[in-house]
Structures are given as structure tokens and as C-alpha cells.
Protein backbone atom coordinates (compact mmCIF):
# COMPACT_ATOMS: atom_id res chain seq x y z
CA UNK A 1 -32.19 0.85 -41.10
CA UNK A 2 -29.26 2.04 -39.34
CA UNK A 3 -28.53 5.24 -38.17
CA UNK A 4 -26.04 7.62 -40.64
CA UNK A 5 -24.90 9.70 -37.46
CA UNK A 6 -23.80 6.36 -35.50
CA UNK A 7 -21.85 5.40 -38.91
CA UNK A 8 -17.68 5.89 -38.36
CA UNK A 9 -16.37 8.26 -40.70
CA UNK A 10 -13.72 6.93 -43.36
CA UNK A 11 -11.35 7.91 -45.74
CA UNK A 12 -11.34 7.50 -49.31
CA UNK A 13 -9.37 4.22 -48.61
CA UNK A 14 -12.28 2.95 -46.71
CA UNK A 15 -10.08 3.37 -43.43
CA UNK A 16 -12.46 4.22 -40.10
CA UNK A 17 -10.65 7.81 -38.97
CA UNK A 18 -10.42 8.50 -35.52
CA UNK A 19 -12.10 11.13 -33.39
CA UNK A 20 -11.31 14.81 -34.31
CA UNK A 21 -10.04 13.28 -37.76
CA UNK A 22 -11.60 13.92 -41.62
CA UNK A 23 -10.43 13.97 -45.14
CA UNK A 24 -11.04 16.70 -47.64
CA UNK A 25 -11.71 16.14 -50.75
CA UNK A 26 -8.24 17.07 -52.33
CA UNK A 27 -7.28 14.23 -50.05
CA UNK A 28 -5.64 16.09 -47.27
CA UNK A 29 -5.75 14.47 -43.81
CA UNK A 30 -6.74 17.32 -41.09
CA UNK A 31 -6.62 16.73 -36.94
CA UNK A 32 -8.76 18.80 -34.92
CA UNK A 33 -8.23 19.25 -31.35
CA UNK A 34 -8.65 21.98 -28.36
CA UNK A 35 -6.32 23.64 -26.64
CA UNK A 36 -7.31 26.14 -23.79
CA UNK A 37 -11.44 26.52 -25.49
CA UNK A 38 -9.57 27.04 -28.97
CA UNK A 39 -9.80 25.04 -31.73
CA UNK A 40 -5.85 23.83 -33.27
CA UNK A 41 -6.09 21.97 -36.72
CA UNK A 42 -2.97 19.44 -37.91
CA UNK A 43 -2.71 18.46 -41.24
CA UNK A 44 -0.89 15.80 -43.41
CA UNK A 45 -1.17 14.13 -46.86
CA UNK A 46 -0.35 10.44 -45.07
CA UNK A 47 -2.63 9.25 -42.40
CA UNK A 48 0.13 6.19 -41.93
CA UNK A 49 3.22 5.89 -41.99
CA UNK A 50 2.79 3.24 -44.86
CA UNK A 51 0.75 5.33 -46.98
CA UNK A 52 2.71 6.83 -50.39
CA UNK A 53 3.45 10.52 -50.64
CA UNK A 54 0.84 12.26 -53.07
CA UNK A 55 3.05 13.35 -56.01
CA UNK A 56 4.38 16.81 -55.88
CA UNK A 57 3.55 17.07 -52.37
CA UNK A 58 6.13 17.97 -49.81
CA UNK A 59 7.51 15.19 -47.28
CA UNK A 60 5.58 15.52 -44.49
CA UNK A 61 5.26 13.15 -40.75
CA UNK A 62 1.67 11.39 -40.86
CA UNK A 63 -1.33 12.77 -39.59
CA UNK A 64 -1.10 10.19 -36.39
CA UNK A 65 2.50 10.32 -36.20
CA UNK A 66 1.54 14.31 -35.19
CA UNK A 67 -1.46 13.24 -33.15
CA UNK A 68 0.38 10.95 -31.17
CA UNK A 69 2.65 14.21 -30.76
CA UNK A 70 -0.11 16.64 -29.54
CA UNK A 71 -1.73 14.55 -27.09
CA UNK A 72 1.25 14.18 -25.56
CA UNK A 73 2.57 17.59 -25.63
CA UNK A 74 -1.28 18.61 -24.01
CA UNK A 75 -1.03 15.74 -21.21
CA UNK A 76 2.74 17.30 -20.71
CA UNK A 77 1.31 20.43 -20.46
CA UNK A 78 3.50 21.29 -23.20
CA UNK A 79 2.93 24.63 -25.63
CA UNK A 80 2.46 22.76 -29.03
CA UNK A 81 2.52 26.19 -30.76
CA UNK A 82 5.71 27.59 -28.39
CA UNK A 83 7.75 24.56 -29.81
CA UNK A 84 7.55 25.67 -33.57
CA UNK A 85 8.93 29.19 -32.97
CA UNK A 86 12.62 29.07 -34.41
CA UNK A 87 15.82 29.06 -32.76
CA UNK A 88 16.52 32.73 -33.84
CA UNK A 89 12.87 33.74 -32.55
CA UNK A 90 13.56 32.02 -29.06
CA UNK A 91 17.24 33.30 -29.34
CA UNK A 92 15.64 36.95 -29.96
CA UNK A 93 12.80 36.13 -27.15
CA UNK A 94 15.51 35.21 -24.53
CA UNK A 95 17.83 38.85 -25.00
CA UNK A 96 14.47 40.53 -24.48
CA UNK A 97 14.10 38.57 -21.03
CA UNK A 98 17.37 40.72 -20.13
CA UNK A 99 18.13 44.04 -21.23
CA UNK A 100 21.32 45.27 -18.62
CA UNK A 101 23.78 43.52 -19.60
CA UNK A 102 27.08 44.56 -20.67
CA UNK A 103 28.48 46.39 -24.03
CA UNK A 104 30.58 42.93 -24.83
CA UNK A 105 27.14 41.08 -24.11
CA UNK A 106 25.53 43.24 -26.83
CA UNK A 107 27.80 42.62 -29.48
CA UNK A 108 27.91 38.62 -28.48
CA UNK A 109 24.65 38.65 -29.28
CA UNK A 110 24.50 40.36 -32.33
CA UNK A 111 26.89 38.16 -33.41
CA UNK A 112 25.06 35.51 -32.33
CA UNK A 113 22.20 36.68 -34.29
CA UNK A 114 23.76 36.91 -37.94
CA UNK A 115 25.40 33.87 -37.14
CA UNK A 116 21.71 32.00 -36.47
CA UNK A 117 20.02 33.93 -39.51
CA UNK A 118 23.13 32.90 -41.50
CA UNK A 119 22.64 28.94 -40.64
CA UNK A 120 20.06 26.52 -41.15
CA UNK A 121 19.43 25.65 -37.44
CA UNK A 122 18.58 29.14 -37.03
CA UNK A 123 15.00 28.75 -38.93
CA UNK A 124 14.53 25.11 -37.60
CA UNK A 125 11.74 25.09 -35.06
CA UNK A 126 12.65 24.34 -31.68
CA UNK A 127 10.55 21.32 -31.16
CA UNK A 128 12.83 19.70 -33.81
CA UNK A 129 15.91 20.73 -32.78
CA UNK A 130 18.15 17.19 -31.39
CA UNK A 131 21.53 17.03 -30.00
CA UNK A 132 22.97 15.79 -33.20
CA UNK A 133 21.49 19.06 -34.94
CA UNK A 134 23.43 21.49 -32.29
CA UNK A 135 26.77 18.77 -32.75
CA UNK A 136 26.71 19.54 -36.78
CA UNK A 137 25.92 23.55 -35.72
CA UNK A 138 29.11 23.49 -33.86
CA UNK A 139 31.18 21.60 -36.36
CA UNK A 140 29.80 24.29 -39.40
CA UNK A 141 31.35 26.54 -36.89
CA UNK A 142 34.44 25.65 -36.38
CA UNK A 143 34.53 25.04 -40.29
CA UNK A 144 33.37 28.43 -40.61
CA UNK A 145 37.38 29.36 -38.88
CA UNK A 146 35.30 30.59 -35.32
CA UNK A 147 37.49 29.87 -32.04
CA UNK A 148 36.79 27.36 -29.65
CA UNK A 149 36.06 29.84 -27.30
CA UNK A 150 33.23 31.85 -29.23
CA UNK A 151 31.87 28.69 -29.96
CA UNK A 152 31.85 27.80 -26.07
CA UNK A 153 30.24 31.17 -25.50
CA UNK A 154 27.43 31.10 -28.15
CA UNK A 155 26.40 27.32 -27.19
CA UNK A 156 26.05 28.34 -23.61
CA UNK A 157 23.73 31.19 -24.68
CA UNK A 158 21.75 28.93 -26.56
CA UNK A 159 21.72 26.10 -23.88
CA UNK A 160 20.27 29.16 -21.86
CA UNK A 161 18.04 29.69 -24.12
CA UNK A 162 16.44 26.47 -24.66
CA UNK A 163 16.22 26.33 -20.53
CA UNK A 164 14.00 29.13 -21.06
CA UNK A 165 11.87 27.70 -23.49
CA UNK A 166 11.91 23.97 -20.99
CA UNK A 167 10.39 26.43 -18.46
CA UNK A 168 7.93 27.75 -20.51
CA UNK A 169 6.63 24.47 -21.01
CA UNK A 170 7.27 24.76 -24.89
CA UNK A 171 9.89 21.72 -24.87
CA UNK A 172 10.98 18.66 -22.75
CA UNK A 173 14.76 18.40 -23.28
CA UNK A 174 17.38 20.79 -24.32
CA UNK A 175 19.42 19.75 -26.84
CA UNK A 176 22.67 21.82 -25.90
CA UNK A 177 23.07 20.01 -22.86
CA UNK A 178 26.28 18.40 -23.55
CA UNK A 179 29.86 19.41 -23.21
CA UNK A 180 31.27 21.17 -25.94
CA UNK A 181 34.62 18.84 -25.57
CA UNK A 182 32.68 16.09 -27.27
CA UNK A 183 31.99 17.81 -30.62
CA UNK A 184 35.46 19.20 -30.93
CA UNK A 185 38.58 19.54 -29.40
CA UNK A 186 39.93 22.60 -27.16
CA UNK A 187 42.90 23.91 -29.70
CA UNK A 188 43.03 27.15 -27.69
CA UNK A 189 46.62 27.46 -27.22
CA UNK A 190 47.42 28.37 -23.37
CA UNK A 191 47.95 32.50 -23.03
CA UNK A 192 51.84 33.12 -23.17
CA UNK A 193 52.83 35.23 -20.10
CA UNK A 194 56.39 36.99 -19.81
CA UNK A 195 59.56 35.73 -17.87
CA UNK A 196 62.18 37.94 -16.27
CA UNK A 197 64.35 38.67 -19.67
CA UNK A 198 61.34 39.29 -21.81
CA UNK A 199 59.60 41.55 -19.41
CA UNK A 200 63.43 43.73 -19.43
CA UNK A 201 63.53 43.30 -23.03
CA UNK A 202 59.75 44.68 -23.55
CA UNK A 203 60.23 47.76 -21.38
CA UNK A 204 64.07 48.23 -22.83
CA UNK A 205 62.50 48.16 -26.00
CA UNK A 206 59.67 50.38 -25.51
CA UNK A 207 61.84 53.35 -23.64
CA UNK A 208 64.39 53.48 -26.32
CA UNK A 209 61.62 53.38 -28.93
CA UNK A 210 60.54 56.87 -30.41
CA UNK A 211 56.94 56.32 -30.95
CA UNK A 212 56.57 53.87 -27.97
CA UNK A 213 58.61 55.56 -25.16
CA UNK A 214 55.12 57.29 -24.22
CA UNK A 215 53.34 54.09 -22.91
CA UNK A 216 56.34 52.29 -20.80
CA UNK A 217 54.29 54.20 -17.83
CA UNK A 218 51.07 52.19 -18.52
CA UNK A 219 53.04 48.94 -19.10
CA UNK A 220 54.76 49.28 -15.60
CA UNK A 221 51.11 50.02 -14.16
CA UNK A 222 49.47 46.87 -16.02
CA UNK A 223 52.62 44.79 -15.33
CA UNK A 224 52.81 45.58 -11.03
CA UNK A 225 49.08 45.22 -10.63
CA UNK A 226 47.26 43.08 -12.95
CA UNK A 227 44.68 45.27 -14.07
CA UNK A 228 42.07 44.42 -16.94
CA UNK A 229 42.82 46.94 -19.28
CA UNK A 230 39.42 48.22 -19.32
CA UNK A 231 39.91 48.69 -15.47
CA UNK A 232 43.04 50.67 -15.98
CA UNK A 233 41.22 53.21 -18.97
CA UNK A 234 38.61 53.48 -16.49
CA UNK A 235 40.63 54.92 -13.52
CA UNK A 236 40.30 58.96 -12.63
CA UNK A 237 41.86 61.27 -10.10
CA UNK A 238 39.25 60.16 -7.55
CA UNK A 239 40.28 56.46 -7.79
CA UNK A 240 43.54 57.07 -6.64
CA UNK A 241 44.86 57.63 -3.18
CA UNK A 242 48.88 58.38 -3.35
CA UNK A 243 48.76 59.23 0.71
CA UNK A 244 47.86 55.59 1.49
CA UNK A 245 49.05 54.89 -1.99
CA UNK A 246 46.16 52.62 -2.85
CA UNK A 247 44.10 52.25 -5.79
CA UNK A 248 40.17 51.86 -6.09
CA UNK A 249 38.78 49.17 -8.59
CA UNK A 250 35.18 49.37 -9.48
CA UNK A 251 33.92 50.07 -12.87
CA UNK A 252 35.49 49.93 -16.43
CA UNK A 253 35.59 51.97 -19.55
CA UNK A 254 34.58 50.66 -22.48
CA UNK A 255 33.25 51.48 -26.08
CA UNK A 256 29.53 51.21 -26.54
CA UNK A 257 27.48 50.68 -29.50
CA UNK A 258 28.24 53.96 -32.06
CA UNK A 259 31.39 54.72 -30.80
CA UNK A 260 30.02 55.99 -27.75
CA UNK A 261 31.92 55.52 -24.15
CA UNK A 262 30.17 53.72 -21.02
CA UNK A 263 31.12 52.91 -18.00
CA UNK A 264 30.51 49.46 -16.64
CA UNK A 265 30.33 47.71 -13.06
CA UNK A 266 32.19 44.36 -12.73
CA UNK A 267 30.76 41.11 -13.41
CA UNK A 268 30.43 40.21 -9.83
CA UNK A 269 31.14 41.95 -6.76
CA UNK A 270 34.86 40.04 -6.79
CA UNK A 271 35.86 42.76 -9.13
CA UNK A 272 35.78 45.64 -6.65
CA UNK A 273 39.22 45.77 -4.58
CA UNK A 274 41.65 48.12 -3.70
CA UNK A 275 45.00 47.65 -4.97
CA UNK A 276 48.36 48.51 -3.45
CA UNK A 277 50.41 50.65 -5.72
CA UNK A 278 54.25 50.48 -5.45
CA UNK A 279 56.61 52.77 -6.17
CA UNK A 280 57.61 52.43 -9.58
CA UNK A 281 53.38 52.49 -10.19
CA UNK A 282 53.44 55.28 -8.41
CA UNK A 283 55.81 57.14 -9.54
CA UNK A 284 54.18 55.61 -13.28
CA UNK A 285 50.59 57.16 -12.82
CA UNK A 286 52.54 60.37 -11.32
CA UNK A 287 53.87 60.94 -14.78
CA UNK A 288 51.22 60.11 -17.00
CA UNK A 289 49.06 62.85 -14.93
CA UNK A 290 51.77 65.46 -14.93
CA UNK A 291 52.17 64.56 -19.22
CA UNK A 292 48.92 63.91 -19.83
CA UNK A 293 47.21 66.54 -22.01
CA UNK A 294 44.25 68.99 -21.30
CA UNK A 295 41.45 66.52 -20.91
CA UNK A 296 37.75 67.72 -23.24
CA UNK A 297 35.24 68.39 -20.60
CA UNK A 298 33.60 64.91 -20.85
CA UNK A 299 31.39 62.93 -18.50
CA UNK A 300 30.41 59.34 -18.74
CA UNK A 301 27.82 57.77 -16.80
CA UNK A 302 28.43 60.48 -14.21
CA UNK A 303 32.49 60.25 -14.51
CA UNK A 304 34.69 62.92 -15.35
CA UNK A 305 38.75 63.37 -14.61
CA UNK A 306 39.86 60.28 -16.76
CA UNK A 307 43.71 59.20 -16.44
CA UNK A 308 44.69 57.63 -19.09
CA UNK A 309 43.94 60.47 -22.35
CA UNK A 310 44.67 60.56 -26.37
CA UNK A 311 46.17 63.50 -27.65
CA UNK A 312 42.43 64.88 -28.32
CA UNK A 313 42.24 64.86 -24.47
CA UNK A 314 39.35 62.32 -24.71
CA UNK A 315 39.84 58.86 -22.81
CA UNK A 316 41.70 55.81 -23.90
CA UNK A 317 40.15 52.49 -23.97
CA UNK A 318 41.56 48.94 -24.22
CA UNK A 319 41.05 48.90 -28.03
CA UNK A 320 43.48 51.85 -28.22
CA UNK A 321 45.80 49.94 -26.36
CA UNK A 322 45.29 46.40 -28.30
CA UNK A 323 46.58 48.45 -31.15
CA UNK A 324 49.37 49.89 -29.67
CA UNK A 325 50.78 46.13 -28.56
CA UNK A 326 50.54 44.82 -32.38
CA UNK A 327 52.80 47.96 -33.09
CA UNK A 328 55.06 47.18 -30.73
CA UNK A 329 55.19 43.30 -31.60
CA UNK A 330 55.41 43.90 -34.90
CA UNK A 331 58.28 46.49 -35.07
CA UNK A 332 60.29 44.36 -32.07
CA UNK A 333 60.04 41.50 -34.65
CA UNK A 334 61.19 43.97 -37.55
CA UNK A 335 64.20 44.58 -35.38
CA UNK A 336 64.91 41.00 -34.56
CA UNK A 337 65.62 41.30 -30.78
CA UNK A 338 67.51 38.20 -29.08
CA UNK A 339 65.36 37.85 -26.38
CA UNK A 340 61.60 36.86 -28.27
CA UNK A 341 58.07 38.16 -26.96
CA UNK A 342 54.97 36.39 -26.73
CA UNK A 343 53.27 35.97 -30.31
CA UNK A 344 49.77 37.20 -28.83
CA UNK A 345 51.42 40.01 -26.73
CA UNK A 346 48.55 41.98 -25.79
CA UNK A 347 47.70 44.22 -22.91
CA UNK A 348 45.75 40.79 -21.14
CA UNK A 349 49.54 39.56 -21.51
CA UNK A 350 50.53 42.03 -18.62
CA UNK A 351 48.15 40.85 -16.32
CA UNK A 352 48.63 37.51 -16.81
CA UNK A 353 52.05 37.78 -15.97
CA UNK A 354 51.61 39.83 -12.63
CA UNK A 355 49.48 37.00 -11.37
CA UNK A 356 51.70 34.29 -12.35
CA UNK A 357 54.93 36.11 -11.00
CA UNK A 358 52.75 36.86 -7.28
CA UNK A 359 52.26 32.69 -7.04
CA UNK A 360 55.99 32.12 -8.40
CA UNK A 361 56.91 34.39 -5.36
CA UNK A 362 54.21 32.66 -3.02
CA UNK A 363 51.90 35.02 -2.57
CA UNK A 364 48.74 33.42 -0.37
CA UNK A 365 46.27 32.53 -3.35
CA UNK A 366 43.41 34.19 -1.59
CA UNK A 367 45.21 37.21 -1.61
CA UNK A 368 46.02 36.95 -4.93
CA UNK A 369 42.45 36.12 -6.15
CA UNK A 370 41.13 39.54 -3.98
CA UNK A 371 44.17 41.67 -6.15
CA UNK A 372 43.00 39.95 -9.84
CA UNK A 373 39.44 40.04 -8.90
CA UNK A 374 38.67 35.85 -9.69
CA UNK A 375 35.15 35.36 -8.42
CA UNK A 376 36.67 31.82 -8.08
CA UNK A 377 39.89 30.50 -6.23
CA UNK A 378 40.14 27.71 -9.13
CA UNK A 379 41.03 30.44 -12.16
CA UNK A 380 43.81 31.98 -9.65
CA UNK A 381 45.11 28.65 -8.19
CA UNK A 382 45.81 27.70 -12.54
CA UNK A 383 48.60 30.48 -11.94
CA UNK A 384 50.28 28.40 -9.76
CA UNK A 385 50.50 25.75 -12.13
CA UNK A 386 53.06 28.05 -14.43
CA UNK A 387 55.79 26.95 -11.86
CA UNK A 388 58.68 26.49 -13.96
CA UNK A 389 62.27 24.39 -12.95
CA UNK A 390 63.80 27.34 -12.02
CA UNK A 391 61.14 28.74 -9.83
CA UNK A 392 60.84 25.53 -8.30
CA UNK A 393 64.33 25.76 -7.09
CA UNK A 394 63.98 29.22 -5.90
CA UNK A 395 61.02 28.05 -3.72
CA UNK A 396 62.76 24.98 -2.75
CA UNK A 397 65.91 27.31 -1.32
CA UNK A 398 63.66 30.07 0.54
CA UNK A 399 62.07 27.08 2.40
CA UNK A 400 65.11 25.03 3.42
CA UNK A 401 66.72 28.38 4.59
């Protein structure tokens, strides 16, 4: 008489199940296995692929389909739990890894957030997350009307992400790994800078104007040095140095979270320079500190004596200033000047054009890189590209005489 213990276990098909496999009696397959001394349990209504659905039960992989799965994951050393947290918890999991970062960081990735609670991909769990589910998340994006480069900037966070989850052993491959070029095309039109007759025709414009006559000083300033305008709110009496006539570059002002203001450090140690200030920026930051009104005693982050003030005497920041260039671009085009302006005039505008007028007129590209602050030579050297036919000449008659 045989043994009962020494008798393989079977399902109600008569099929031998494996080790660590059983049936219960409502038919559901269960898998149990060990992980670390604990005791993990996998379930499934098919034990085959070939085996039919139960009806009314949801789709589901078969139970060896997901044991094949597991054993790998364990010989892998891969976290079989880790890889069902979503995208939005690993997304959430991977700001917590890094708290000081930047007030346009914070907002990215609150954006980022709604976006991923908003979208399917955001609940998937990251185990089942392939390239061709991040290729349809970036093409519901761009359906959705978001810009190339937001998309750019939320798949690298999420590429990021999923590193962080390949080196906590919860996944193998990431599935943002590709270039973003593939999916969709780069329709981000090339930032229009300023040539000689529009830059007259801006500051003509803005000196005759009533209501914009009392920011030609700060156009002059972003115009001669190619500031970010954060860098230029950001300036205060101690930042400036008329005897040697140089200015000190390193920190912005910006608006935090609430309304608040912050100061914050550059990106990379690139963005600290000292900047030669010529006369007519002299003579510019001269009189908006002699017009300038009484300034609220205010400190931020340890910085007092701001520049650039409202009429509340509080500081300015760059979104004051992005609001004051759609003014002026929309009453220049009320008034139908000859000479047109860049559609996307903006403050950014200014700068742009400072760098690209320094390479027009030669300027050593290192140089020019130390004055905008690149971290790399490649963004400054794309100014020199902006050579047009009759800089060319110019160049072409300064070395032949």
C-alpha cells in the first residue's frame, strides 16, 4: 500500500502541481515561495497558459507564467515586491531621495505629479512598464498640447527615476532609455534674438512710451550683459563695484512656493562670474538706484538692499518682467511699427542677443561662455552659428585689413 505523503499533489484536472503549488477549492491556483525567511504567496485562476479563464474572473498571467517570473527575479536578486510599486509611488520615492533642489525643480515636479495621477501609466506598476508604454505616454502628451521641451524634461526625470529603482534591484531595464527624437519630432521653433534695427526700434519705442519709458534702464542692462533675468532681480548694492565698474554674479531671485521670495545659487559653479559693466550699464543701474523708490525693510535668505524695486519698494522678479515684455509686444504691434520684434520677445530675448552679437563681433568663445555662465562650451559655440551674410562680410573685411 503506498504511501499518501509520497503521492504528488494534483489539481482538479488531475494535473501533478509543482513544488510550493496547490489549488483551493474555489479553484484558485496559489504559489508559495520564500523570500528573505518570509513566506510570498502568487495567485492565478490559470495554471497554463492553455487553460480557459473562469467566467467572471479578471484576465490574469498563469500561475507558472508568474513562477517562472519570481524565480528569476530571486536568482536576479531582484525585489519582486519593489517592482509592483507604481510609477507615481517611485516618482514620489525618487523627490524624497532629494530635497534641495531649486524653486523651478519644485514646481516641475508637481507638475509632474498631476500629470502621472492624471494618466494611466501613472498607476501601472513598474515591473510592467515597456518602452512602448513610455512611447504612447509621450505621444498622450504631446496630444495633451505640452511642449517638446516639458516633455524632454519630465521623461528625463522619469528615466532618473527608473535608474533608481534598477539600483535598488527592483527592475532590470529602464524603459525611458531612448531618445525622445524617436517618439516625436523637435517642433521647438529656434529662440528669435534681435538685429541692429530692432534692438533701436525696441529701445526707441520703449523711451518714447509713457508707461514703458521706466524700464529702457533694465533693457540696456539685460541687453550689454546677458544676464538671466532672475540674475539681474537678484543683484543689490553689494554686488556692484562702479570703481572697478564690475559686477558680481552669484545667486538669483526668484518666487517660491506661496508667493514667497528665495534666493538661489546657480546650477553649477559656471554661473558665478564677474561681469564688466560699460558705460551706458553704468550709467543704466546709476539711474535706476537714484529713481528707485524707498525699498520695505526686507531680507531674503540673508539679503537685503535689492536693485531692481516695484513701486511697493519690495523686489522685482523675472515674472514681473515677463509681463512687462507682453505689454510692450503687444502695444508695439497695436501701433504697427515698420521695423517688427520678435513674436516671443521676452526678457531671455535680451540675453540671447548679447551673446550672439559678442560671437558676431568675435569675441574668444571661452570668454564668452565665462560672461553667459554655459557650464558647457557647446551651448555658447551654437551662438556662433547665428552668423548671418552680412556679418560674414564684416568679419571677412576686419580680417583682410
Amino acid at each position: 500500500m503506498s504511501d499518501k505523503k509520497s503521492e504528488k499533489r494534483r489539481d482538479t484536472k488531475n494535473r501533478i502541481l509543482n513544488t510550493g503549488e496547490s489549488q483551493r477549492g474555489n479553484g484558485l491556483y496559489v504559489f508559495k515561495y520564500v523570500v528573505n525567511g518570509k513566506p510570498k504567496f502568487a495567485y492565478s485562476w490559470r495554471l497554463v497558459e492553455t487553460d480557459r479563464l473562469p467566467k467572471g474572473k479578471r484576465p490574469c498571467k498563469p500561475l507558472r507564467e508568474k513562477e517562472r517570473e519570481i524565480m528569476r527575479d530571486i536568482e536576479d536578486g531582484i525585489d519582486h515586491i519593489g517592482k509592483k510599486m507604481t510609477v507615481s509611488q517611485l516618482y514620489a520615492k525618487f523627490t524624497r531621495c532629494r530635497q534641495d533642489v531649486r524653486e523651478g525643480t519644485v514646481k516641475a515636479r508637481g507638475q509632474l505629479m498631476r500629470i502621472l495621477s492624471e494618466d494611466k501609466i501613472g498607476s501601472c506598476q513598474i515591473g510592467n512598464v515597456k518602452p512602448s508604454d513610455a512611447k504612447e505616454w509621450i505621444q498622450r502628451m504631446k496630444a495633451k498640447g505640452f511642449a517638446f521641451s516639458t516633455i524632454s524634461n519630465h521623461k528625463r526625470s522619469l528615466k532618473a527615476a527608473f535608474y533608481l529603482a534598477i539600483a535598488d534591484d527592483c527592475i532590470r531595464k529602464n524603459p525611458f532609455d531612448f531618445k525622445l527624437s524617436s517618439v516625436i519630432k523637435n517642433d521647438k521653433a529656434p529662440r528669435e534674438v534681435l538685429n541692429r534695427e530692432q534692438k533701436a526700434a525696441l529701445l526707441d519705442f520703449m523711451k518714447t512710451d509713457v508707461v514703458y519709458s521706466k524700464y529702457v534702464n533694465e533693457a540696456v542692462i539685460l541687453l550689454e550683459t546677458g544676464l538671466r533675468i532672475s540674475e539681474m532681480c537678484g543683484l543689490t548694492e553689494f554686488d556692484i563695484d562702479f570703481e572697478r565698474r564690475l559686477i558680481s554674479v552669484d545667486h538669483q531671485l526668484v518666487r517660491a512656493k506661496g508667493g514667497r521670495y528665495a534666493v538661489e545659487q546657480p546650477k553649477t559653479e559656471s554661473g558665478k562670474r564677474v561681469i564688466y559693466m560699460t558705460d551706458s550699464v553704468r550709467d543704466a543701474l546709476l539711474a535706476v538706484m537714484e529713481s528707485r523708490p524707498k525699498a520695505k525693510p526686507l531680507r531674503v535668505d540673508g539679503l537685503s538692499s535689492f536693485i531692481f524695486l516695484n513701486r511697493n519698494g519690495l523686489p522685482r522678479t523675472g515674472a514681473d518682467y515677463d509681463r512687462v515684455f507682453r505689454g510692450i509686444r503687444a502695444k508695439y504691434g497695436k501701433k504697427g511699427g515698420i521695423i517688427a520684434l520678435p513674436s516671443d520677445l521676452t526678457p531671455h530675448s535680451l540675453r540671447h542677443t548679447f551673446c550672439t552679437d559678442m560671437a558676431k563681433k568675435g569675441m574668444n568663445p571661452k570668454a564668452l561662455q565665462y560672461i553667459m555662465g554655459h557650464k558647457d562650451i557647446k551651448m555658447t559655440l551654437g551662438y556662433y552659428s547665428h552668423m548671418d551674410g552680412e556679418s560674414a562680410a564684416e568679419e571677412m573685411q576686419r580680417l583682410a585689413a
